[in-house]
PDB file of N, CA and C in Angstrom:
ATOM      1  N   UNK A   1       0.838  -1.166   0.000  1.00  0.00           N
ATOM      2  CA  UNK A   1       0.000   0.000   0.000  1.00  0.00           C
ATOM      3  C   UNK A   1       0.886   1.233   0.000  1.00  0.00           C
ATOM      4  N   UNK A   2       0.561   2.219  -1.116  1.00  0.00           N
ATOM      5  CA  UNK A   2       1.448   3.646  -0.712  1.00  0.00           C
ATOM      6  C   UNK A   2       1.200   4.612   0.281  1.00  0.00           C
ATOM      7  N   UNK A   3       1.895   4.488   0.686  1.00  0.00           N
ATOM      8  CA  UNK A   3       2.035   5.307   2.009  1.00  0.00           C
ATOM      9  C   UNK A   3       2.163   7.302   1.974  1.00  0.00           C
ATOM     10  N   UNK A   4       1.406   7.135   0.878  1.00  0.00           N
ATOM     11  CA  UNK A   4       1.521   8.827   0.568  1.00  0.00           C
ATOM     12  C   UNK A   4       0.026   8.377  -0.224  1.00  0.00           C
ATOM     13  N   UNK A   5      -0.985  10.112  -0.180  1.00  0.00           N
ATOM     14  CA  UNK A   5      -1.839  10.020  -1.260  1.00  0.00           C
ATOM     15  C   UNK A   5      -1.256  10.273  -2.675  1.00  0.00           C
ATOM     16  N   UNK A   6      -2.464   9.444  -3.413  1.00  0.00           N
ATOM     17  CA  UNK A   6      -1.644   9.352  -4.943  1.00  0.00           C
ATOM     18  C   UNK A   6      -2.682  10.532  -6.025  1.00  0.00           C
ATOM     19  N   UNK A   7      -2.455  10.633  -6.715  1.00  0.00           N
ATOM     20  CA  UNK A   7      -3.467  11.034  -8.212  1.00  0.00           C
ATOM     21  C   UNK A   7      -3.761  10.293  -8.291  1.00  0.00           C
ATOM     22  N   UNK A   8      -5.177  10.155  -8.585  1.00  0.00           N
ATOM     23  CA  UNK A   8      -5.976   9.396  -8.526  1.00  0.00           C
ATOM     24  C   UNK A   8      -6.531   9.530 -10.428  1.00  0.00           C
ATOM     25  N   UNK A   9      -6.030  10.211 -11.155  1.00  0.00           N
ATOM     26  CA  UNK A   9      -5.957  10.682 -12.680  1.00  0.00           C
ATOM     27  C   UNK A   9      -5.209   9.548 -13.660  1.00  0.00           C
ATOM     28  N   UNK A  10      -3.907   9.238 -12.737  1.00  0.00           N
ATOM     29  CA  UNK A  10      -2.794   8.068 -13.261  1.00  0.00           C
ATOM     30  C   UNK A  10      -3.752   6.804 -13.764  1.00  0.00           C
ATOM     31  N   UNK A  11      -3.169   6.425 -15.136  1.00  0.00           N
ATOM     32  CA  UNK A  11      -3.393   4.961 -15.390  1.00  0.00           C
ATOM     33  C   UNK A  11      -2.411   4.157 -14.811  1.00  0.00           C
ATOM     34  N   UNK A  12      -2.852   3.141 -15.979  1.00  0.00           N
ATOM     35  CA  UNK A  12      -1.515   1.916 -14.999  1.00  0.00           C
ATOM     36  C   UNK A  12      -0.271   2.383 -15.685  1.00  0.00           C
ATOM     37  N   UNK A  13       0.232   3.140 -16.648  1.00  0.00           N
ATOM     38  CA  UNK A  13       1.612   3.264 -16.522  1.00  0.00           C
ATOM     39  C   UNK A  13       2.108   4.233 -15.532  1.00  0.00           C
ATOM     40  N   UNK A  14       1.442   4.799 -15.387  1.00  0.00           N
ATOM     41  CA  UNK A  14       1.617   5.964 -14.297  1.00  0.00           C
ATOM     42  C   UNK A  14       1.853   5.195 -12.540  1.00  0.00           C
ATOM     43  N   UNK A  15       0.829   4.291 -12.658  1.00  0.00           N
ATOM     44  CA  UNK A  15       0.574   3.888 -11.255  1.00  0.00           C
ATOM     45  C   UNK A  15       2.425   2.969 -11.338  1.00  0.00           C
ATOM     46  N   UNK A  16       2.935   2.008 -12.485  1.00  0.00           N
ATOM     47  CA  UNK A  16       3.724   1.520 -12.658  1.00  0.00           C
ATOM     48  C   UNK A  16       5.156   1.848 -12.216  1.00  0.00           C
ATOM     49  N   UNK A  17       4.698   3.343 -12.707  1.00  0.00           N
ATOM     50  CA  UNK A  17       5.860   3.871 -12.996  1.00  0.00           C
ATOM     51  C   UNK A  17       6.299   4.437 -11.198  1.00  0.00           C
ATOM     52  N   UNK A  18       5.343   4.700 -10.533  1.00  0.00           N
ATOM     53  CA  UNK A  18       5.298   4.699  -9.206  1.00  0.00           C
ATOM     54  C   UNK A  18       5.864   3.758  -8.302  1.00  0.00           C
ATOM     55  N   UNK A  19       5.553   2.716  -9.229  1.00  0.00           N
ATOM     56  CA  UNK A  19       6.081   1.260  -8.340  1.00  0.00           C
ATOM     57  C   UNK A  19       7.500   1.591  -8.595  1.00  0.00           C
ATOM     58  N   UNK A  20       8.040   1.797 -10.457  1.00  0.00           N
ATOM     59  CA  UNK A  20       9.155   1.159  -9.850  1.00  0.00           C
ATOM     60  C   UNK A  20      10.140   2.246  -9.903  1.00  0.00           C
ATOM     61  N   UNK A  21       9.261   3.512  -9.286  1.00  0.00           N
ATOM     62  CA  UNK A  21      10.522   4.479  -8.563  1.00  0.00           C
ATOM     63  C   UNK A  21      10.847   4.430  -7.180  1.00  0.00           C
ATOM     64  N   UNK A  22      10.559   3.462  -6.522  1.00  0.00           N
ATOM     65  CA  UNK A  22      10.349   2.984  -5.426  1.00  0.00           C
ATOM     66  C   UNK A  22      11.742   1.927  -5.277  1.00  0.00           C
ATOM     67  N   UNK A  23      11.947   1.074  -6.563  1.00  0.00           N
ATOM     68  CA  UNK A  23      12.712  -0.198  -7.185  1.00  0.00           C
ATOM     69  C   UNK A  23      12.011  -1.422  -6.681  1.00  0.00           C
ATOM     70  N   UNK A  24      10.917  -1.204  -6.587  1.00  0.00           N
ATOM     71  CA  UNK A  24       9.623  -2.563  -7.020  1.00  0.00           C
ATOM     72  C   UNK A  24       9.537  -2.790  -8.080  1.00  0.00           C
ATOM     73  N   UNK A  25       8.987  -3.893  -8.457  1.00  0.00           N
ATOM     74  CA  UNK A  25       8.780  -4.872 -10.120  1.00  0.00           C
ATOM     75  C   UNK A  25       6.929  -4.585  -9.712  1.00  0.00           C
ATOM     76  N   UNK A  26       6.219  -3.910 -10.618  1.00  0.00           N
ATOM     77  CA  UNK A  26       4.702  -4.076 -10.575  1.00  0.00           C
ATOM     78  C   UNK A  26       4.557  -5.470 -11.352  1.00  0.00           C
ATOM     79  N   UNK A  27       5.544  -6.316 -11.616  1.00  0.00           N
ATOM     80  CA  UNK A  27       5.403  -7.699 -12.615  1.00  0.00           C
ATOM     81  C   UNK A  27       5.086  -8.834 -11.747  1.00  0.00           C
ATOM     82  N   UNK A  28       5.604  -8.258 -10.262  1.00  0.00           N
ATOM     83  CA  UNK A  28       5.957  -9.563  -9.184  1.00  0.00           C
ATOM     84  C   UNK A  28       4.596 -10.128  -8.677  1.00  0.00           C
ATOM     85  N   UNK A  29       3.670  -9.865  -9.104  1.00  0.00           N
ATOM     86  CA  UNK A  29       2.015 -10.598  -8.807  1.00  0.00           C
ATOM     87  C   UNK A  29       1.586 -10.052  -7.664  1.00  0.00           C
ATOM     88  N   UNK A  30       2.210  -9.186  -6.746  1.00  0.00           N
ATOM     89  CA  UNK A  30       1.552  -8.798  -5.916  1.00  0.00           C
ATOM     90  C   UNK A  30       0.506  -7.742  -6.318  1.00  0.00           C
ATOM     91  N   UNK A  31      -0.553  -7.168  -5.111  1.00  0.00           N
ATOM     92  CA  UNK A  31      -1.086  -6.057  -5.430  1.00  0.00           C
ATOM     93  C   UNK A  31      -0.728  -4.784  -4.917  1.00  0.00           C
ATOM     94  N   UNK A  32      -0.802  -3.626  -5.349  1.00  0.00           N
ATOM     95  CA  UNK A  32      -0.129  -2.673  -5.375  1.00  0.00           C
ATOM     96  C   UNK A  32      -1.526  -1.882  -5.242  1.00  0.00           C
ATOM     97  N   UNK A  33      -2.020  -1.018  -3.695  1.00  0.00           N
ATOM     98  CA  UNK A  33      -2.974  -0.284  -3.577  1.00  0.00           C
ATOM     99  C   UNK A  33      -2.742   1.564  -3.341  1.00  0.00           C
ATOM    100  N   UNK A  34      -3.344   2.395  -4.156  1.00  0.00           N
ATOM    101  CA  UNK A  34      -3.151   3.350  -4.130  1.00  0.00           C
ATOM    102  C   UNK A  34      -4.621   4.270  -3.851  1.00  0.00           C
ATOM    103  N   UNK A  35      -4.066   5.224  -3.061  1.00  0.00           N
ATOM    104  CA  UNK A  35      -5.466   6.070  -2.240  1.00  0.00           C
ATOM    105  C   UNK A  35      -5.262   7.330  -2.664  1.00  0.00           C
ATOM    106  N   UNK A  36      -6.803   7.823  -3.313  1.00  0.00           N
ATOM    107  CA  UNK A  36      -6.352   9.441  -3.250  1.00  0.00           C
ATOM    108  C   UNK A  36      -6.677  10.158  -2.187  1.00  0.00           C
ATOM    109  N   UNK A  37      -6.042  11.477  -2.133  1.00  0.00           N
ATOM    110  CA  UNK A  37      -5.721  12.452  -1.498  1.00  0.00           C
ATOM    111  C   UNK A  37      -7.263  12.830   0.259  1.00  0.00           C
ATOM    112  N   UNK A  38      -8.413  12.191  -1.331  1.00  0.00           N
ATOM    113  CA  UNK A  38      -9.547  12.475  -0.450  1.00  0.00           C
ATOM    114  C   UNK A  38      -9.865  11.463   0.367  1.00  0.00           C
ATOM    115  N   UNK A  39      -9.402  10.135   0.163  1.00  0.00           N
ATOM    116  CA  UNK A  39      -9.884   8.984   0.711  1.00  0.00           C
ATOM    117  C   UNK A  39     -10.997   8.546   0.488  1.00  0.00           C
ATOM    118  N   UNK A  40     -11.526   9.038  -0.943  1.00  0.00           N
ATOM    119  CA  UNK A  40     -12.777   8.478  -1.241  1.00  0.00           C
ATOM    120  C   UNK A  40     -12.555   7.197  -2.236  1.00  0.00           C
ATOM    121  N   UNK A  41     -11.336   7.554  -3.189  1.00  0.00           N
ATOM    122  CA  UNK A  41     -11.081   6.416  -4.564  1.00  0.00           C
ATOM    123  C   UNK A  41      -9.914   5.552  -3.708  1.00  0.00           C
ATOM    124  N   UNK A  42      -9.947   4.131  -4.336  1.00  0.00           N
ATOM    125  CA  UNK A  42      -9.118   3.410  -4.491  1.00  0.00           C
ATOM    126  C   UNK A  42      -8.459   2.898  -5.456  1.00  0.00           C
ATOM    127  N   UNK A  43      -7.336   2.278  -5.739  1.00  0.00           N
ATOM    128  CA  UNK A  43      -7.054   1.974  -7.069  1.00  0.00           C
ATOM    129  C   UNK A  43      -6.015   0.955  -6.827  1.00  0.00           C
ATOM    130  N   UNK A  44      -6.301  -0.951  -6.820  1.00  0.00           N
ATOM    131  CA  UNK A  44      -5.419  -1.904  -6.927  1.00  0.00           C
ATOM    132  C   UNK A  44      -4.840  -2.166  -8.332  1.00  0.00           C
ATOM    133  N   UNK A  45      -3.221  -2.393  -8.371  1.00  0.00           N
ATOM    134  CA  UNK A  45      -2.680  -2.722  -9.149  1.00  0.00           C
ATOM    135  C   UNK A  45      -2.335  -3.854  -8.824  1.00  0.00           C
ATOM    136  N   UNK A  46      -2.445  -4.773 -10.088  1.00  0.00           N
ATOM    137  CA  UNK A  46      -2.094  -6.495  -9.920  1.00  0.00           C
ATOM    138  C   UNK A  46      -1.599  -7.003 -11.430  1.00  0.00           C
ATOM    139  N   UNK A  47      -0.518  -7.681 -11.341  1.00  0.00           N
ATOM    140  CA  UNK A  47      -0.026  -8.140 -12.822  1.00  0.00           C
ATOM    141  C   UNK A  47      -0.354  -9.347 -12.761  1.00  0.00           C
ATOM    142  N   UNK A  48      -1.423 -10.334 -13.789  1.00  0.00           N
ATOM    143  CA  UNK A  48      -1.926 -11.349 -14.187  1.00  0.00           C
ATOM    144  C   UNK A  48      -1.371 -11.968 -15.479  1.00  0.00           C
ATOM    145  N   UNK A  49      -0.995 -13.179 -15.492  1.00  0.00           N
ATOM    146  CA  UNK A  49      -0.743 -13.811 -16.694  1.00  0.00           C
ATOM    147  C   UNK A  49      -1.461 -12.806 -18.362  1.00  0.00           C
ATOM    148  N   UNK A  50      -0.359 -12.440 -18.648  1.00  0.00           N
ATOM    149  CA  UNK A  50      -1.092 -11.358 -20.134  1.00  0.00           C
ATOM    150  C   UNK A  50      -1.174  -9.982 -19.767  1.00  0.00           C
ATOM    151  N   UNK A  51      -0.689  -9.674 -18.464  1.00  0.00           N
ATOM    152  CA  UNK A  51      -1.564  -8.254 -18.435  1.00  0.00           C
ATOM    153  C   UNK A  51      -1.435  -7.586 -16.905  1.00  0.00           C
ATOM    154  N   UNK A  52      -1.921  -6.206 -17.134  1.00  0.00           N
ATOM    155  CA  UNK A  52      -2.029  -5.489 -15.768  1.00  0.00           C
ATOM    156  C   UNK A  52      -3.175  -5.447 -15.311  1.00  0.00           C
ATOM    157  N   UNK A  53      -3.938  -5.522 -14.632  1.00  0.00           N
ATOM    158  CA  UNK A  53      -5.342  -5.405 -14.202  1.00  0.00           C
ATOM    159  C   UNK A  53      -5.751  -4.140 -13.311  1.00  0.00           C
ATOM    160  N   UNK A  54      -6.490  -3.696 -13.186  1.00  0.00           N
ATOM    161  CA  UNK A  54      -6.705  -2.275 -12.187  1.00  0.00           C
ATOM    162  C   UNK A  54      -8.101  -2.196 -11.476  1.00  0.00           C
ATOM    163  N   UNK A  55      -8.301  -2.115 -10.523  1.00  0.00           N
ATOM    164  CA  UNK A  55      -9.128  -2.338 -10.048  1.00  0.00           C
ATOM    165  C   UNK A  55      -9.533  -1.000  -8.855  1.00  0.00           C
ATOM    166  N   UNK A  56     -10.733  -0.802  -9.478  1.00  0.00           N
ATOM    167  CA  UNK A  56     -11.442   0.913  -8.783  1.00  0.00           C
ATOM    168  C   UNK A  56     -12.275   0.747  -7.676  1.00  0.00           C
ATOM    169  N   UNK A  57     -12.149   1.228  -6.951  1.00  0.00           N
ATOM    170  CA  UNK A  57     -13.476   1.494  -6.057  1.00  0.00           C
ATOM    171  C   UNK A  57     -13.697   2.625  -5.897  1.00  0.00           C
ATOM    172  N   UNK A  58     -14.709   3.283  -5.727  1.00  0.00           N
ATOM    173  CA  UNK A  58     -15.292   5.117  -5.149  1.00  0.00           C
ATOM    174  C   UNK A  58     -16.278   4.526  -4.391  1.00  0.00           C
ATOM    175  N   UNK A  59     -16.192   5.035  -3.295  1.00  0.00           N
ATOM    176  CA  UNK A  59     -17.386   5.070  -2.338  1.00  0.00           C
ATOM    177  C   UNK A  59     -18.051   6.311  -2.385  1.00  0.00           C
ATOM    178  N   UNK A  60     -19.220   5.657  -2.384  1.00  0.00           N
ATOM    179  CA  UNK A  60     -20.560   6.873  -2.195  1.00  0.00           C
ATOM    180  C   UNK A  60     -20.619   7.482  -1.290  1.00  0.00           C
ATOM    181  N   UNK A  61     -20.318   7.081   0.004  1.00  0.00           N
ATOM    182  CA  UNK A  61     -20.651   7.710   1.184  1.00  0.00           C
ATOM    183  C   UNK A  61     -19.514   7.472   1.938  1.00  0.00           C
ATOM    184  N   UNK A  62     -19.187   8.130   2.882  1.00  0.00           N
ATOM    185  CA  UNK A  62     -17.853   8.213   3.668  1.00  0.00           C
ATOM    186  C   UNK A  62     -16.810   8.062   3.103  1.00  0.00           C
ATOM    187  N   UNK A  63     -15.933   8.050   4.002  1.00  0.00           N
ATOM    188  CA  UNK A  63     -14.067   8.237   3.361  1.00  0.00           C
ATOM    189  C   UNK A  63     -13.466   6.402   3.837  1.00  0.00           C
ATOM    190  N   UNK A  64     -12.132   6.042   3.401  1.00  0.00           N
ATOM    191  CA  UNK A  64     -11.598   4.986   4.134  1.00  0.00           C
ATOM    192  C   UNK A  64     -11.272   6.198   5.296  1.00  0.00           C
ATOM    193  N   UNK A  65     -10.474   4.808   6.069  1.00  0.00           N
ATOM    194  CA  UNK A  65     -10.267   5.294   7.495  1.00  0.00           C
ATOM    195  C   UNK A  65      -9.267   6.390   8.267  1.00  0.00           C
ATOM    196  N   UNK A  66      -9.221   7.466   8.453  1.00  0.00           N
ATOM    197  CA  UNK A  66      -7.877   8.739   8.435  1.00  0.00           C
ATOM    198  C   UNK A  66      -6.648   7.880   8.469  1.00  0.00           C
ATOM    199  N   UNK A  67      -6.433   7.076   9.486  1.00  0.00           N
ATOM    200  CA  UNK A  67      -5.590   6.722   9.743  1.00  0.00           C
ATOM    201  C   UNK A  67      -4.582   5.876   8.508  1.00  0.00           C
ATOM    202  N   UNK A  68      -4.987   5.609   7.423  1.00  0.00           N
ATOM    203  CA  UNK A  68      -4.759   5.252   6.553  1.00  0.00           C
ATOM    204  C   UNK A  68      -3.006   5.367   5.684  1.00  0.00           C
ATOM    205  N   UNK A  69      -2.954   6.987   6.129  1.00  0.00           N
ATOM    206  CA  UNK A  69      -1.565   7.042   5.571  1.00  0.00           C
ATOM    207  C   UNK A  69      -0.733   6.894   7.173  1.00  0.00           C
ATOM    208  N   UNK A  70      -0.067   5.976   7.354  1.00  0.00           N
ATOM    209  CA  UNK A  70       0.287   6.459   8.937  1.00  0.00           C
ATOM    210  C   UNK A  70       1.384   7.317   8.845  1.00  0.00           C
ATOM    211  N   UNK A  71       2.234   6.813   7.784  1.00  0.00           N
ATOM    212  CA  UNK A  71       2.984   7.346   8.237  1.00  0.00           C
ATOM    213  C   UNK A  71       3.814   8.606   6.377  1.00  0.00           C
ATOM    214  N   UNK A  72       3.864   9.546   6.310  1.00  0.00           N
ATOM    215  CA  UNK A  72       3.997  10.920   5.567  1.00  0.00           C
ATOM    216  C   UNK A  72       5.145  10.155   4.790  1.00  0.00           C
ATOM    217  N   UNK A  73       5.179   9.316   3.853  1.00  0.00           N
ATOM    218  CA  UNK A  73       6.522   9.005   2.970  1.00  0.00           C
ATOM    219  C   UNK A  73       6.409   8.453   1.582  1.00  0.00           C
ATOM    220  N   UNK A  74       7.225   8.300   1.102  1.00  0.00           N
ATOM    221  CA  UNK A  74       7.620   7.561  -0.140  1.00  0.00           C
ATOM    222  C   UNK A  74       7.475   6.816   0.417  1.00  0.00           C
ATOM    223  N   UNK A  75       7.237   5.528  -0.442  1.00  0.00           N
ATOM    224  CA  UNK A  75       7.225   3.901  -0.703  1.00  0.00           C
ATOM    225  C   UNK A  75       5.448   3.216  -0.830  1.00  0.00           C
ATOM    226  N   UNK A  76       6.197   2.023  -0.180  1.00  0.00           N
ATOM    227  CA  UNK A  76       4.625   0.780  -0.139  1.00  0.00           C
ATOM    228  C   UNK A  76       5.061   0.678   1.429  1.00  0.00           C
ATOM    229  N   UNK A  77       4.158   0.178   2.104  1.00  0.00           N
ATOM    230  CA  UNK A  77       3.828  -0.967   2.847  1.00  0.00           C
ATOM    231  C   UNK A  77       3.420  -2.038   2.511  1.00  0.00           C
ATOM    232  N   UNK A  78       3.859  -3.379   3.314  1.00  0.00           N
ATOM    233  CA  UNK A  78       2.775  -4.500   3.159  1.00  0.00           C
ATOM    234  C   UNK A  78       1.490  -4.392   3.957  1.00  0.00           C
ATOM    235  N   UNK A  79       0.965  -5.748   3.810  1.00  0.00           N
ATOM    236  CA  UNK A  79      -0.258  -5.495   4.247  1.00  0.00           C
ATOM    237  C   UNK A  79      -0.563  -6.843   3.728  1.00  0.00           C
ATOM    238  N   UNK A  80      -1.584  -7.452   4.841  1.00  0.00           N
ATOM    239  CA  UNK A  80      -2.533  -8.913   4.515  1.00  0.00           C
ATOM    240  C   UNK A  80      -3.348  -8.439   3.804  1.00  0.00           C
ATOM    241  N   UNK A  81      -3.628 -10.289   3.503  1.00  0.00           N
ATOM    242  CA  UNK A  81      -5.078 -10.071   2.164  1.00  0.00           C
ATOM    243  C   UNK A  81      -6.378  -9.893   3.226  1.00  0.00           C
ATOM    244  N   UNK A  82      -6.501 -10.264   4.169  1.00  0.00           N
ATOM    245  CA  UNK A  82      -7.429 -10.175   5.138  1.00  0.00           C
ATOM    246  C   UNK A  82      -7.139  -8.697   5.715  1.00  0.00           C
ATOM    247  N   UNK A  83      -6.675  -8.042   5.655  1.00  0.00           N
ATOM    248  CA  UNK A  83      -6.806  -6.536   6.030  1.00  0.00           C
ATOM    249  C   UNK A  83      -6.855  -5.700   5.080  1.00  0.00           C
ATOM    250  N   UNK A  84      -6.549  -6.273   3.765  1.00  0.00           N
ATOM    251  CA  UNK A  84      -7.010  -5.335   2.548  1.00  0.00           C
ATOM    252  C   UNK A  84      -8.873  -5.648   2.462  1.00  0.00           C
ATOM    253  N   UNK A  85      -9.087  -7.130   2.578  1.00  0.00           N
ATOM    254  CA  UNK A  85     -10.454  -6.801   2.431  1.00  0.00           C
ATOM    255  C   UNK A  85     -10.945  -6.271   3.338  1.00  0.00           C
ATOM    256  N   UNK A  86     -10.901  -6.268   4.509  1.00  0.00           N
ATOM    257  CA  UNK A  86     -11.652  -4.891   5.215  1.00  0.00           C
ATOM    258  C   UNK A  86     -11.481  -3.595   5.418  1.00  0.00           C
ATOM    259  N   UNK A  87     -10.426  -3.464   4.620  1.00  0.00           N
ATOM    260  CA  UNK A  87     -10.247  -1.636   4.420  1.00  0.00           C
ATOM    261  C   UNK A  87     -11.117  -1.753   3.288  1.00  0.00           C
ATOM    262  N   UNK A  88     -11.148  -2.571   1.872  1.00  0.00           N
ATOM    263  CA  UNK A  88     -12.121  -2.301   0.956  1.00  0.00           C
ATOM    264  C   UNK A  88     -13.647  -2.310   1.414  1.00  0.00           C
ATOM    265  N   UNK A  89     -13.879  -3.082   2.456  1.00  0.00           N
ATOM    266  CA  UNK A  89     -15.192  -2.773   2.939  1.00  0.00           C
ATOM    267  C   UNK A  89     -15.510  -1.595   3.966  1.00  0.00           C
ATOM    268  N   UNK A  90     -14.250  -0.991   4.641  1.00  0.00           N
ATOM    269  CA  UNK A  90     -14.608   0.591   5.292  1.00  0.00           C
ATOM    270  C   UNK A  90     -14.604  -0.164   6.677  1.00  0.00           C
ATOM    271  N   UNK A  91     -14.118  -1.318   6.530  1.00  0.00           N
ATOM    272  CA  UNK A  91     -13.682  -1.468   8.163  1.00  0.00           C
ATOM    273  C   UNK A  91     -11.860  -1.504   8.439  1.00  0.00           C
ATOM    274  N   UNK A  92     -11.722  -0.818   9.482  1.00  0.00           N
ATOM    275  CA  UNK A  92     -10.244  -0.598  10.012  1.00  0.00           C
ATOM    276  C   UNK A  92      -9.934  -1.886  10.429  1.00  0.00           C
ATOM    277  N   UNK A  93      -8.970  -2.148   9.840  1.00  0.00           N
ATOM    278  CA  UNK A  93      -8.619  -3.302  10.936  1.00  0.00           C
ATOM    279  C   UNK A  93      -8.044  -3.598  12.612  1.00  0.00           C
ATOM    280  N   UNK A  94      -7.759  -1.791  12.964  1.00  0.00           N
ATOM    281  CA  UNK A  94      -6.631  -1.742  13.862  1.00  0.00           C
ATOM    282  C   UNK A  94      -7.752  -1.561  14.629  1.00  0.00           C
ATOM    283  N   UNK A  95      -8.990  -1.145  14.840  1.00  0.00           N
ATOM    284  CA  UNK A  95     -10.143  -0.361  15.553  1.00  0.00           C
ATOM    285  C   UNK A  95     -10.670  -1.624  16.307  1.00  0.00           C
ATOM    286  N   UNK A  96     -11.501  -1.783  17.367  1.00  0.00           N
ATOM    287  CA  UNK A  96     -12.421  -2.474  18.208  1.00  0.00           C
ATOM    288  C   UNK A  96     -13.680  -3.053  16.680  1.00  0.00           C
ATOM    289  N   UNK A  97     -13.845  -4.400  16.807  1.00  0.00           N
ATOM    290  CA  UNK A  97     -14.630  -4.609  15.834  1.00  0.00           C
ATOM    291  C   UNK A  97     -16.094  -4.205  16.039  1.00  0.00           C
ATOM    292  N   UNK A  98     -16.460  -3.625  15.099  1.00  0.00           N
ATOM    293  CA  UNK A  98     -18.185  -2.725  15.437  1.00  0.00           C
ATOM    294  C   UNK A  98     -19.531  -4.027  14.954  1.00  0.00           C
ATOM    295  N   UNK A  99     -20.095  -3.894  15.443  1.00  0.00           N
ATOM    296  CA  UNK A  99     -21.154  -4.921  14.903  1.00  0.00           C
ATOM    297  C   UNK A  99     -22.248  -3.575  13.701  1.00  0.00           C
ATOM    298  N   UNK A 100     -22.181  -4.410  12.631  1.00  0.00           N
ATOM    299  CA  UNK A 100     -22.583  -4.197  11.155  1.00  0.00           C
ATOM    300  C   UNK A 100     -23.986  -3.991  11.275  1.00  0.00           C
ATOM    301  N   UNK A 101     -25.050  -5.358  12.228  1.00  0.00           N
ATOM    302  CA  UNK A 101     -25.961  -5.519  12.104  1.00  0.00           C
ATOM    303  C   UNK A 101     -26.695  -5.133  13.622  1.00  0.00           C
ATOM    304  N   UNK A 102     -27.999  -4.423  14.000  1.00  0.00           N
ATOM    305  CA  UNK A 102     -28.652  -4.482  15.074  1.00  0.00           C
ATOM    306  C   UNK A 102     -29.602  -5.410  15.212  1.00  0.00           C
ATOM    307  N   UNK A 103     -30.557  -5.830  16.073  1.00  0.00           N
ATOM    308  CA  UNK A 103     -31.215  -5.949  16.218  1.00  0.00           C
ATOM    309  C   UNK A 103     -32.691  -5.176  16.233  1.00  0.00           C
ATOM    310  N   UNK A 104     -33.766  -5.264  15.590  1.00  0.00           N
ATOM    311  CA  UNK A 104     -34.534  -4.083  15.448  1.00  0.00           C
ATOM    312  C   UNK A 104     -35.613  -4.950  16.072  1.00  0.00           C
ATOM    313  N   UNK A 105     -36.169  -3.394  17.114  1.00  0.00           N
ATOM    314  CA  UNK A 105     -36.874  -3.477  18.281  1.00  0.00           C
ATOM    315  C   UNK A 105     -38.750  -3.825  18.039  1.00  0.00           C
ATOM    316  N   UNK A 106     -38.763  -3.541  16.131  1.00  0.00           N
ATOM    317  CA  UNK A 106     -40.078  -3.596  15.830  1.00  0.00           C
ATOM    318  C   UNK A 106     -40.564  -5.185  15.320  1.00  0.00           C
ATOM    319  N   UNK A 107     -39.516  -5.946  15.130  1.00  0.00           N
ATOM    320  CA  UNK A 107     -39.141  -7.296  14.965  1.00  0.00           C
ATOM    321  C   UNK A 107     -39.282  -8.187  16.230  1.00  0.00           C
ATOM    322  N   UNK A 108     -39.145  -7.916  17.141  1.00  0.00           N
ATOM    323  CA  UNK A 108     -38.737  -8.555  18.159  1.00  0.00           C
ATOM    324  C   UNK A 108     -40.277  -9.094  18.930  1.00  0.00           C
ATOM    325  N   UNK A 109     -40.568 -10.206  19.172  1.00  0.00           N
ATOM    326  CA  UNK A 109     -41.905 -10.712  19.616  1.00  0.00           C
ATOM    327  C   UNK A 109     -41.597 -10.599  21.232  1.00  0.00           C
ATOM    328  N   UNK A 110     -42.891 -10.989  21.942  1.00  0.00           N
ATOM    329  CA  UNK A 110     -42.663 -11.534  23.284  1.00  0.00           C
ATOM    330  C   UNK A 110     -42.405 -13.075  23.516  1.00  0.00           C
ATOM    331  N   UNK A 111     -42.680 -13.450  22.673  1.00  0.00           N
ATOM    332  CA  UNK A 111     -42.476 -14.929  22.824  1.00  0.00           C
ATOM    333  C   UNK A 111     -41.433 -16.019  22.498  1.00  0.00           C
ATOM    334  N   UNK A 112     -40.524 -15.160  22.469  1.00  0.00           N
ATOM    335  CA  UNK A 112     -38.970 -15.376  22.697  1.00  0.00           C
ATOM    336  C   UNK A 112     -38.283 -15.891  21.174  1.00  0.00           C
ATOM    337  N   UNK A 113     -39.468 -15.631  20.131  1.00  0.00           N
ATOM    338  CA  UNK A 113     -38.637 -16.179  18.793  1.00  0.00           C
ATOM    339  C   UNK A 113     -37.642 -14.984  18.238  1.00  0.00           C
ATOM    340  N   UNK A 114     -36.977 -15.917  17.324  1.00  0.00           N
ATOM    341  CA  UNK A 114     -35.954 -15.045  16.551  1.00  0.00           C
ATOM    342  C   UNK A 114     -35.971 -13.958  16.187  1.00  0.00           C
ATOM    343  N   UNK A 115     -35.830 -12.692  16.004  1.00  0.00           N
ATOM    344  CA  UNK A 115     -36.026 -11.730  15.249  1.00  0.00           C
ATOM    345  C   UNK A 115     -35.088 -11.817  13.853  1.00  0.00           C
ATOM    346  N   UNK A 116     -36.046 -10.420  12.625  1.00  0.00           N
ATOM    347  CA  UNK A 116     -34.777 -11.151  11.548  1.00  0.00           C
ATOM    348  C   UNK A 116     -33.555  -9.360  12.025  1.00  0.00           C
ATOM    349  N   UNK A 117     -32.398  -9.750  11.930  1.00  0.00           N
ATOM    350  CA  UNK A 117     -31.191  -8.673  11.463  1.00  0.00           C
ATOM    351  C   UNK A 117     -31.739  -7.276  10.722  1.00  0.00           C
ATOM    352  N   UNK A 118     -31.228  -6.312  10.986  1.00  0.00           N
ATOM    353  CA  UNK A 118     -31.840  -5.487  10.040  1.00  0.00           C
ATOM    354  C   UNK A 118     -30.523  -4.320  10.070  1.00  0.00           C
ATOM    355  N   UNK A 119     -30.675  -3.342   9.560  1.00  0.00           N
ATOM    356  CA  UNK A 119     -29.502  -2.661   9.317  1.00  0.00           C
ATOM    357  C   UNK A 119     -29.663  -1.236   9.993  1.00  0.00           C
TER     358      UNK A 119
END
């Protein structure tokens, strides 16, 4: 992950060319995640048999998480595949885990059955 916000304008030679001023190979199969400035776009870079692949996200609503750039520099960080997917879903990984789903109070019987989840 880059550890600085990026342009979020860059294609993949651009994003590439990022990697390998760094002296990373964007060839080496890993993924390569870049955040803009606002923390609204994302942008994974991944090299696949034939090709570069790029992969966008914009969220509609809210930002990823501040804490995101920790630390003000050039380069990447690593990072798990299990903590990339929950930054792509807008959960921190470093934070107290929040429950997603409530229980809703108009659902709920007296007679001790299930209620359904609601949001």
């Amino acid at each position: 992950m880059a550890q600085h916000p990026s342009d979020m304008r860059i294609g993949v030679n651009g994003m590439c060319g990022q990697v390998r001023s760094v002296g990373l190979n964007p060839a080496d199969g890993s993924v390569y995640i870049f955040v803009g400035k606002t923390r609204k776009v994302m942008k994974l870079l991944h090299w696949e048999r034939g090709g570069y692949v790029m992969y966008y996200k914009r969220l509609e609503q809210g930002r990823f998480h501040p804490r995101i750039f920790l630390r003000q520099g050039v380069g990447f960080r690593s990072m798990r595949w299990d903590e990339l997917v929950l930054l792509m879903e807008g959960i921190s990984p470093k934070v107290a885990r929040r429950h997603r789903y409530e229980i809703s109070s108009k659902n709920v019987k007296n007679k001790g059955n299930k209620s359904w989840l609601s949001r």
